[in-house]
PDB file of N, CA and C in Angstrom:
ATOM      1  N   UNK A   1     -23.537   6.905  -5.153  1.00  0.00           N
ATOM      2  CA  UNK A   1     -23.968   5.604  -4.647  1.00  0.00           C
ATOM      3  C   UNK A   1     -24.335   4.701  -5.820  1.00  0.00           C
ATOM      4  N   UNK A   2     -24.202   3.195  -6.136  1.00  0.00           N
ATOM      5  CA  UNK A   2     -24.542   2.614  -6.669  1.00  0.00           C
ATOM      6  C   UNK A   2     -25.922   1.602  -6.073  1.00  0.00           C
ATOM      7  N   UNK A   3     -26.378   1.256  -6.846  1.00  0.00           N
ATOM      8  CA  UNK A   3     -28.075   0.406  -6.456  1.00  0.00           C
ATOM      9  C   UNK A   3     -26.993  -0.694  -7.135  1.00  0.00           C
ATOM     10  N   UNK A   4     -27.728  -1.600  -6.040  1.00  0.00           N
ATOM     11  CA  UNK A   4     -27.672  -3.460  -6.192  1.00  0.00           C
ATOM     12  C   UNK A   4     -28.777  -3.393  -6.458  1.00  0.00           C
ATOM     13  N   UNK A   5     -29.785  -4.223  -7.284  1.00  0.00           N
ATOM     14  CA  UNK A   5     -30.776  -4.952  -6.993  1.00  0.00           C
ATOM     15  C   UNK A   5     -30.737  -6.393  -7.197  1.00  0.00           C
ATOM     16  N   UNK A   6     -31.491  -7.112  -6.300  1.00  0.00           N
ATOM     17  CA  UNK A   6     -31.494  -8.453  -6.302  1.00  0.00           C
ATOM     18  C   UNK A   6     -32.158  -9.452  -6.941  1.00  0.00           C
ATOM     19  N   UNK A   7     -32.646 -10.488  -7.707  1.00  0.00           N
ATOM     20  CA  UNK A   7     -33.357 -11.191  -7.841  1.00  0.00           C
ATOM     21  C   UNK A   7     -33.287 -12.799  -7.444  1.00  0.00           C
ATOM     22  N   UNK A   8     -34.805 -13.674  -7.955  1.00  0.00           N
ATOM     23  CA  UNK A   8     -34.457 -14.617  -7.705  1.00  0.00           C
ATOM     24  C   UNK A   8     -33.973 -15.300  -5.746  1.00  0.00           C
ATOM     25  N   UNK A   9     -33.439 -16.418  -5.886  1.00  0.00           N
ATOM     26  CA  UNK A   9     -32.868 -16.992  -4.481  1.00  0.00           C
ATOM     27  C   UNK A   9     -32.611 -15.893  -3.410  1.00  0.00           C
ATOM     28  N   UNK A  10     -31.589 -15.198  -4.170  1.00  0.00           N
ATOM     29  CA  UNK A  10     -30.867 -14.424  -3.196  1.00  0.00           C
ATOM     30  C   UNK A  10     -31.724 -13.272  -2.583  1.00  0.00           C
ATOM     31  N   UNK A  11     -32.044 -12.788  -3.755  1.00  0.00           N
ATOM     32  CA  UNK A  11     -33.231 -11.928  -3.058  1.00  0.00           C
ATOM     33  C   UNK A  11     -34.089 -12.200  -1.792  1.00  0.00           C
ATOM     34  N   UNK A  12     -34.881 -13.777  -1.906  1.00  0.00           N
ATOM     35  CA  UNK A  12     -35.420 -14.769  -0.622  1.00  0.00           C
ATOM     36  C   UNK A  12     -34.456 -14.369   0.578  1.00  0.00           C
ATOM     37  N   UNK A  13     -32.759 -14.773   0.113  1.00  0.00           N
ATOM     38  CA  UNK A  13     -31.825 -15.126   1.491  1.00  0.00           C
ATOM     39  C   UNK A  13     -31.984 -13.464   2.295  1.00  0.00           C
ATOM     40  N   UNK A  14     -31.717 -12.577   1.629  1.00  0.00           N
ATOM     41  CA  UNK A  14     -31.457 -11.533   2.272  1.00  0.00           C
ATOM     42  C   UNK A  14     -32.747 -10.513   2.561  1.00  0.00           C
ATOM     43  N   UNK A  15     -33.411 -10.750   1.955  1.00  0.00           N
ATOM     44  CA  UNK A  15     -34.866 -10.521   2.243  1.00  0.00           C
ATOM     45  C   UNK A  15     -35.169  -9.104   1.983  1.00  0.00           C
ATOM     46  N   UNK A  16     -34.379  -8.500   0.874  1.00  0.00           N
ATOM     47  CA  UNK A  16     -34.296  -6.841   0.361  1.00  0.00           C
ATOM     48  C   UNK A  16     -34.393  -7.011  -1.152  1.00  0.00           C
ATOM     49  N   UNK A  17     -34.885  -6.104  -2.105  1.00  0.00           N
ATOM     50  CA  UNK A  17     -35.126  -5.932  -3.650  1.00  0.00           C
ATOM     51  C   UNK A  17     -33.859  -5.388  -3.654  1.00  0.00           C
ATOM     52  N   UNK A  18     -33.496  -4.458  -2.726  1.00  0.00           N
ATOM     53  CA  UNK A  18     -32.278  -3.601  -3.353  1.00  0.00           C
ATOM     54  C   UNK A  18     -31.772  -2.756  -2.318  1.00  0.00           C
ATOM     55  N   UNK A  19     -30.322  -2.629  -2.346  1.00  0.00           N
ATOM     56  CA  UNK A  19     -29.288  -1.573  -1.291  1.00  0.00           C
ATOM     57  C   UNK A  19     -28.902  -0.570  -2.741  1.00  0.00           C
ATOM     58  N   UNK A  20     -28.263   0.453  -1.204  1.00  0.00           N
ATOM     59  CA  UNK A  20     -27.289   1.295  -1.965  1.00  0.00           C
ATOM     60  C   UNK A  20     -25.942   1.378  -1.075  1.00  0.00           C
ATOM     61  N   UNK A  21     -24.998   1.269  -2.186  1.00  0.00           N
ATOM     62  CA  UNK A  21     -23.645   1.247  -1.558  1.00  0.00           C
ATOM     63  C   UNK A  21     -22.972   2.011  -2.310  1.00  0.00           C
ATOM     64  N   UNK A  22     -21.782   2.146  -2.053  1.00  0.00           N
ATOM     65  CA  UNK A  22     -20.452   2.864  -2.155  1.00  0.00           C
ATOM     66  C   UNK A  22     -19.362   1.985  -2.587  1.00  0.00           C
ATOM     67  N   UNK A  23     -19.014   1.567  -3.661  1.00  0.00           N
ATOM     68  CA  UNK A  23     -18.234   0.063  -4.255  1.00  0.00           C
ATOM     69  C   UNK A  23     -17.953   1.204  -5.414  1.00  0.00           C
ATOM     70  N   UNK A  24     -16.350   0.927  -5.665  1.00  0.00           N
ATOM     71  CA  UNK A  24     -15.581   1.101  -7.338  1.00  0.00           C
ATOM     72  C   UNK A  24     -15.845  -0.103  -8.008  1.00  0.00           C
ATOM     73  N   UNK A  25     -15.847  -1.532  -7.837  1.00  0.00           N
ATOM     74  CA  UNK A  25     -15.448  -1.922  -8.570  1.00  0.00           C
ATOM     75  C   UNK A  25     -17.009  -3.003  -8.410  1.00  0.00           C
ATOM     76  N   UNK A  26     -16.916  -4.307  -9.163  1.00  0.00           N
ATOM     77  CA  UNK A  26     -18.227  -5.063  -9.020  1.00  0.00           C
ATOM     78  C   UNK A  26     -17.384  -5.609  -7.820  1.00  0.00           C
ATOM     79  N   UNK A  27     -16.201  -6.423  -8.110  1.00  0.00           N
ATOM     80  CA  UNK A  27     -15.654  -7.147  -7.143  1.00  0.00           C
ATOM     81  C   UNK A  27     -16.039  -6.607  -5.524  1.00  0.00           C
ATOM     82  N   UNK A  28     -15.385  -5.402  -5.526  1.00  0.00           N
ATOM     83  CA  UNK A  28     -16.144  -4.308  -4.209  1.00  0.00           C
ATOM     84  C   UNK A  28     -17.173  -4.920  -3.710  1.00  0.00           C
ATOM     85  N   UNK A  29     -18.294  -4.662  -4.710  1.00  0.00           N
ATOM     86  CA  UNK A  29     -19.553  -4.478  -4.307  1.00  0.00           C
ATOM     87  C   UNK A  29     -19.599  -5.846  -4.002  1.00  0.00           C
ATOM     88  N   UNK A  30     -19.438  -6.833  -4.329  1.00  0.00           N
ATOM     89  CA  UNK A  30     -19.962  -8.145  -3.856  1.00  0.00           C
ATOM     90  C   UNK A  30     -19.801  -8.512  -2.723  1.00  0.00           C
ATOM     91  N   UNK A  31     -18.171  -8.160  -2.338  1.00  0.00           N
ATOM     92  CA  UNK A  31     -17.760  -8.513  -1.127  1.00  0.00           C
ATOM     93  C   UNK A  31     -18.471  -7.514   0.545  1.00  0.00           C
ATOM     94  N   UNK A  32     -18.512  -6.350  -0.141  1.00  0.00           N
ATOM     95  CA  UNK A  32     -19.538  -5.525   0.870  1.00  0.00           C
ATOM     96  C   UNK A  32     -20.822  -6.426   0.849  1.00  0.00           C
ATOM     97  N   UNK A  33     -21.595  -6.842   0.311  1.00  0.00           N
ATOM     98  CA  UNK A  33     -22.823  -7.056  -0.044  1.00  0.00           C
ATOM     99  C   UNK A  33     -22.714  -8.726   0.851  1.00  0.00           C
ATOM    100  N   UNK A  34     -21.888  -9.655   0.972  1.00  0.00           N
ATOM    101  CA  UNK A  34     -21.422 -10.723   1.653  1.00  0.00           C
ATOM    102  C   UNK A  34     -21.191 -10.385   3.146  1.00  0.00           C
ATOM    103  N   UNK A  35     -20.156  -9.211   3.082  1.00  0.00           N
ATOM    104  CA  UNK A  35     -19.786  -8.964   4.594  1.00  0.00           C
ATOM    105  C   UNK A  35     -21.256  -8.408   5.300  1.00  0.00           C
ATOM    106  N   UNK A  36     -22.574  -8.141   4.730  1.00  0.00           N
ATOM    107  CA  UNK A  36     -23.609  -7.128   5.067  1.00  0.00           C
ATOM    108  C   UNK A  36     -24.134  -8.096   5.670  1.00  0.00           C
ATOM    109  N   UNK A  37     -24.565  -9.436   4.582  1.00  0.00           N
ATOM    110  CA  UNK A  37     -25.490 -10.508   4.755  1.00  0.00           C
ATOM    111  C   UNK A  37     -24.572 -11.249   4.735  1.00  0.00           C
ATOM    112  N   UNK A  38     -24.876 -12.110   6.495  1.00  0.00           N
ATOM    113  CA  UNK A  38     -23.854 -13.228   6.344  1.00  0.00           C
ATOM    114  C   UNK A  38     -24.300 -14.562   6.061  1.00  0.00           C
ATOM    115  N   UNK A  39     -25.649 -14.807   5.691  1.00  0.00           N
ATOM    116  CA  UNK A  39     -26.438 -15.721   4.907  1.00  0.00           C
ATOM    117  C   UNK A  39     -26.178 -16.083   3.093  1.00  0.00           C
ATOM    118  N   UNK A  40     -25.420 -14.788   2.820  1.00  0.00           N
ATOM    119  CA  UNK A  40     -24.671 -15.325   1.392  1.00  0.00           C
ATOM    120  C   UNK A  40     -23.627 -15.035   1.075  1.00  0.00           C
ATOM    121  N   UNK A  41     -23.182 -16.332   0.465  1.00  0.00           N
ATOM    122  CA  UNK A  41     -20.958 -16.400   0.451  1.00  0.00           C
ATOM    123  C   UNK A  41     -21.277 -15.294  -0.558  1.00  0.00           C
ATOM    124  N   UNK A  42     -19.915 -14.970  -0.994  1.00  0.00           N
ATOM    125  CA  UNK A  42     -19.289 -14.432  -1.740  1.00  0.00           C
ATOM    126  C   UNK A  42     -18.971 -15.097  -3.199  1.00  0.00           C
ATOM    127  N   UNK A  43     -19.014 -16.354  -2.524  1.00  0.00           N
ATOM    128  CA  UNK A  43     -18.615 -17.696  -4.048  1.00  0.00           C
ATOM    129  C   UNK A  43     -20.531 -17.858  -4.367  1.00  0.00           C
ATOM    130  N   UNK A  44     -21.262 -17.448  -4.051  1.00  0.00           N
ATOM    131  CA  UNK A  44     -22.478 -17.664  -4.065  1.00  0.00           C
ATOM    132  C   UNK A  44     -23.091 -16.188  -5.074  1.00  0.00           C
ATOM    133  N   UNK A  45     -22.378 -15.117  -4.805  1.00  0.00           N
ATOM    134  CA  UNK A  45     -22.597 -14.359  -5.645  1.00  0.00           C
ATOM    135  C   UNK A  45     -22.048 -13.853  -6.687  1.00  0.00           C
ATOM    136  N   UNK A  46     -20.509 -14.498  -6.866  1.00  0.00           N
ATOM    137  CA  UNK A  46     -19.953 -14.429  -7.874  1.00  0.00           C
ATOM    138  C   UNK A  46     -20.429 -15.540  -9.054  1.00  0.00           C
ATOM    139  N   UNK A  47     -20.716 -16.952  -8.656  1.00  0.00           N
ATOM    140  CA  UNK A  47     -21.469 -17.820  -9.631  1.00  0.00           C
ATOM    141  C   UNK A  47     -22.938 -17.000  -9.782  1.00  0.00           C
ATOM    142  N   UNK A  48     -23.211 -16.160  -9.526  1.00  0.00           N
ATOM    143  CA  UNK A  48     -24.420 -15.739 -10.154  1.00  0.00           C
ATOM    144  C   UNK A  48     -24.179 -14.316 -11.819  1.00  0.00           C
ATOM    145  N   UNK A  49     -25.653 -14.317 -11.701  1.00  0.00           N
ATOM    146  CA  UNK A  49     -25.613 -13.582 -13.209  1.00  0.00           C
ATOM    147  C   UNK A  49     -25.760 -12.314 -12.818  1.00  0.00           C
ATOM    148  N   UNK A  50     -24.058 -11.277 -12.750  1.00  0.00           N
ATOM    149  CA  UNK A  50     -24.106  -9.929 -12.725  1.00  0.00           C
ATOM    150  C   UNK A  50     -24.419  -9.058 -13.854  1.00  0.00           C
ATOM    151  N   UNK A  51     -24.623  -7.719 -13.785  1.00  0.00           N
ATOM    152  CA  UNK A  51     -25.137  -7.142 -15.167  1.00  0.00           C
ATOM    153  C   UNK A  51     -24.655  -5.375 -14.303  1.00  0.00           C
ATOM    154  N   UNK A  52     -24.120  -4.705 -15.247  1.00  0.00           N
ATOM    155  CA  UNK A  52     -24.315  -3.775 -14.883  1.00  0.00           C
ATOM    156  C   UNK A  52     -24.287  -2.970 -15.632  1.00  0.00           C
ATOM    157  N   UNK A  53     -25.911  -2.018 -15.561  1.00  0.00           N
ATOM    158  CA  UNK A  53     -26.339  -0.988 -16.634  1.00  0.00           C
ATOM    159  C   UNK A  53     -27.195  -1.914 -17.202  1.00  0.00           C
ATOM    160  N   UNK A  54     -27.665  -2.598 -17.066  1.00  0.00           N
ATOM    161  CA  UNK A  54     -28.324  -3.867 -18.073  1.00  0.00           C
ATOM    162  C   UNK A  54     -26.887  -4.320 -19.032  1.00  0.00           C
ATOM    163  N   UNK A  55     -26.210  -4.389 -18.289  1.00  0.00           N
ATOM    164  CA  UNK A  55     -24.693  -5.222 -19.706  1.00  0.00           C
ATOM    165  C   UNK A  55     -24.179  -6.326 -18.499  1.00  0.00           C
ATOM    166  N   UNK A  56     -24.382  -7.565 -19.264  1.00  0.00           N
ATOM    167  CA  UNK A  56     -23.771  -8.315 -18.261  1.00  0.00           C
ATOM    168  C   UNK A  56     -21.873  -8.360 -18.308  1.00  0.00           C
ATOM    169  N   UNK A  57     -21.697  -8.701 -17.012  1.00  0.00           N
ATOM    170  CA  UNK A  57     -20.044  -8.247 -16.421  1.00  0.00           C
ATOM    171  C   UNK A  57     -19.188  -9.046 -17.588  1.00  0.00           C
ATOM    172  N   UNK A  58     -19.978 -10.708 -18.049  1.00  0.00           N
ATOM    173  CA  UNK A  58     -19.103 -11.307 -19.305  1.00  0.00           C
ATOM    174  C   UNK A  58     -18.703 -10.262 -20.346  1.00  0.00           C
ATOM    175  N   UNK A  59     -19.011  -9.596 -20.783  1.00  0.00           N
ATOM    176  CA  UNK A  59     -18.984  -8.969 -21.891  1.00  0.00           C
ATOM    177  C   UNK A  59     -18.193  -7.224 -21.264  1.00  0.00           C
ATOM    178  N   UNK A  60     -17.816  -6.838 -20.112  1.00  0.00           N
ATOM    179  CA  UNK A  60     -17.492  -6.128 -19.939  1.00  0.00           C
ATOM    180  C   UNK A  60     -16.242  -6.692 -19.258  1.00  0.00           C
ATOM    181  N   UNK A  61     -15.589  -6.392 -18.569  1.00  0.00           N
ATOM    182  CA  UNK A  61     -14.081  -6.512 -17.348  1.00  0.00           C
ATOM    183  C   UNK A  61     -14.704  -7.704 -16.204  1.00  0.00           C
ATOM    184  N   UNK A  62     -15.386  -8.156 -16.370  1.00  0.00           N
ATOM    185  CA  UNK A  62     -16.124  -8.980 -14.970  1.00  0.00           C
ATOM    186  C   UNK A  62     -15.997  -8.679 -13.944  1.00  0.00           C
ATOM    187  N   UNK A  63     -15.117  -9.009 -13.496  1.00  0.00           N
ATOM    188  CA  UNK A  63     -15.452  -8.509 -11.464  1.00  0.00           C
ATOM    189  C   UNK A  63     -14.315  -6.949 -11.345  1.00  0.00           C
ATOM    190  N   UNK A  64     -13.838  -6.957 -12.552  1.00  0.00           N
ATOM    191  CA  UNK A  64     -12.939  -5.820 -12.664  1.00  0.00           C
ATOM    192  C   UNK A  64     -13.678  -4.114 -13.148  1.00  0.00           C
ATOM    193  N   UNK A  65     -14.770  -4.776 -13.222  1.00  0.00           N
ATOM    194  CA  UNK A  65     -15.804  -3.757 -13.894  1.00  0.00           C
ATOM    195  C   UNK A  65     -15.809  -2.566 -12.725  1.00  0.00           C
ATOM    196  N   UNK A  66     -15.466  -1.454 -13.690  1.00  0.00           N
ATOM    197  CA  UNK A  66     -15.787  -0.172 -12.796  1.00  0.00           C
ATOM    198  C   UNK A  66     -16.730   0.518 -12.315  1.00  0.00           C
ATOM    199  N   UNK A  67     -17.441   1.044 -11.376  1.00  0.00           N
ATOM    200  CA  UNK A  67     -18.575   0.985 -10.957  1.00  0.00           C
ATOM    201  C   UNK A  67     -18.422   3.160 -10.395  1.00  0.00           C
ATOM    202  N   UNK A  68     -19.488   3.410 -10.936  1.00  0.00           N
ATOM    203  CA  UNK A  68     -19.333   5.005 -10.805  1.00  0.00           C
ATOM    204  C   UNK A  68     -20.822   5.624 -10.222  1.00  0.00           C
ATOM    205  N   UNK A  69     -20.882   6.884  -9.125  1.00  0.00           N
ATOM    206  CA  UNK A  69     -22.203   6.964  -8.956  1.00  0.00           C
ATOM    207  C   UNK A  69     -23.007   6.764  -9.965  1.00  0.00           C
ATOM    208  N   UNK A  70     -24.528   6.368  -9.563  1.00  0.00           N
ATOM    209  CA  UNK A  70     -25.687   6.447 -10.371  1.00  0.00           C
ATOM    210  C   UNK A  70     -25.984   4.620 -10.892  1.00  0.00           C
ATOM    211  N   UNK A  71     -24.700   4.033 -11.241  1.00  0.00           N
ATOM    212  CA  UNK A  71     -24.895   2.908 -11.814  1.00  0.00           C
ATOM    213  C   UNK A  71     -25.231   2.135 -11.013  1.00  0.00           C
ATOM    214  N   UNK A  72     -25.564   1.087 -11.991  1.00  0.00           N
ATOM    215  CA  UNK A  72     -26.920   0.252 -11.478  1.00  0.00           C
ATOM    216  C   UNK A  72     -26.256  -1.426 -11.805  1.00  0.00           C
ATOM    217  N   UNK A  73     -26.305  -2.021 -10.712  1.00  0.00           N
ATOM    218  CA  UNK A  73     -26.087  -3.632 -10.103  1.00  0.00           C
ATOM    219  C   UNK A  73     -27.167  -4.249 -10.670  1.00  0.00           C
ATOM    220  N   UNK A  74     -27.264  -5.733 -10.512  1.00  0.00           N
ATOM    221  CA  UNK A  74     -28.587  -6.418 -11.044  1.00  0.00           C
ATOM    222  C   UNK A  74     -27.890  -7.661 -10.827  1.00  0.00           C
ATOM    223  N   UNK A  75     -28.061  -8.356 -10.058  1.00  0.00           N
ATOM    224  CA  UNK A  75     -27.931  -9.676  -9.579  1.00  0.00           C
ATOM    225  C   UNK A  75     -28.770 -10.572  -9.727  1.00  0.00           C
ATOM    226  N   UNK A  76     -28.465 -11.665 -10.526  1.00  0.00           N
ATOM    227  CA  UNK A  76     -29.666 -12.911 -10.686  1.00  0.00           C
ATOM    228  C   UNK A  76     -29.111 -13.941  -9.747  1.00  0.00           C
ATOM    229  N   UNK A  77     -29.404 -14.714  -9.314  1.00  0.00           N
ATOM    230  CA  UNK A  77     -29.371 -15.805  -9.053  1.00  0.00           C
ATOM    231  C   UNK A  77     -28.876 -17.164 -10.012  1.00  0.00           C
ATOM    232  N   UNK A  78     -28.320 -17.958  -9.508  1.00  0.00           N
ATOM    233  CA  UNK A  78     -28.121 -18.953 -10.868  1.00  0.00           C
ATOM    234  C   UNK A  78     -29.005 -19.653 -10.581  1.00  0.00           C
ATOM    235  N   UNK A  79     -29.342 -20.314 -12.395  1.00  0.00           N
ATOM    236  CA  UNK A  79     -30.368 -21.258 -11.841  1.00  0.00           C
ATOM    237  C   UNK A  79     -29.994 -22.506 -12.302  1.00  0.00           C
ATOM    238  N   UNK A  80     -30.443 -23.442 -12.229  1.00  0.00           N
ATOM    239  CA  UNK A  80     -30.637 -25.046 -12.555  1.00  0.00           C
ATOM    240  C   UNK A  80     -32.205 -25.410 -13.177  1.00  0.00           C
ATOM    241  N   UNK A  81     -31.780 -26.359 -13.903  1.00  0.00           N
ATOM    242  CA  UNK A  81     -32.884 -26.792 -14.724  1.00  0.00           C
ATOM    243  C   UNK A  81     -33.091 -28.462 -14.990  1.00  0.00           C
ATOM    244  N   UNK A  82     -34.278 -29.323 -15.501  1.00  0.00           N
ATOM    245  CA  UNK A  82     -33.502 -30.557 -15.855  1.00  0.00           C
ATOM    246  C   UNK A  82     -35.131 -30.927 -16.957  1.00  0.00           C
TER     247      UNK A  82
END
């Protein structure tokens, strides 16, 4: 099983710190994680800041990133500033 955890907005929308799912890939996991909660798109969690293992997805395969028991999701929220 892999752990999502959530932060930030999204965390608010869906109203959980963290699931466990069954996803190969990040892409996977997002779209399970959309189809679960239908309060957040999919384009809502892909503009956010993924990380997995503490390594964010930029720096790895991005949504192509392979996902294996034990590992660990981490979803931020995007933010805005001014």
């Amino acid at each position: 099983m892999i752990r999502v955890r959530f932060f930030g907005f999204i965390r608010t929308l869906i109203d959980v710190s963290f699931i466990e799912i069954k996803a190969y890939s990040v892409d996977e996991a997002l779209k399970l994680i959309s189809n679960k909660y239908e309060n957040i798109k999919l384009s809502t969690l892909k503009n956010s800041l993924v990380f997995v293992n503490s390594v964010d997805i930029r720096n790895l395969k991005m949504f192509k990133t392979q996902l294996k028991d034990g590992d660990e999701v981490m979803i931020l929220s995007p933010t805005a500033g001014g």
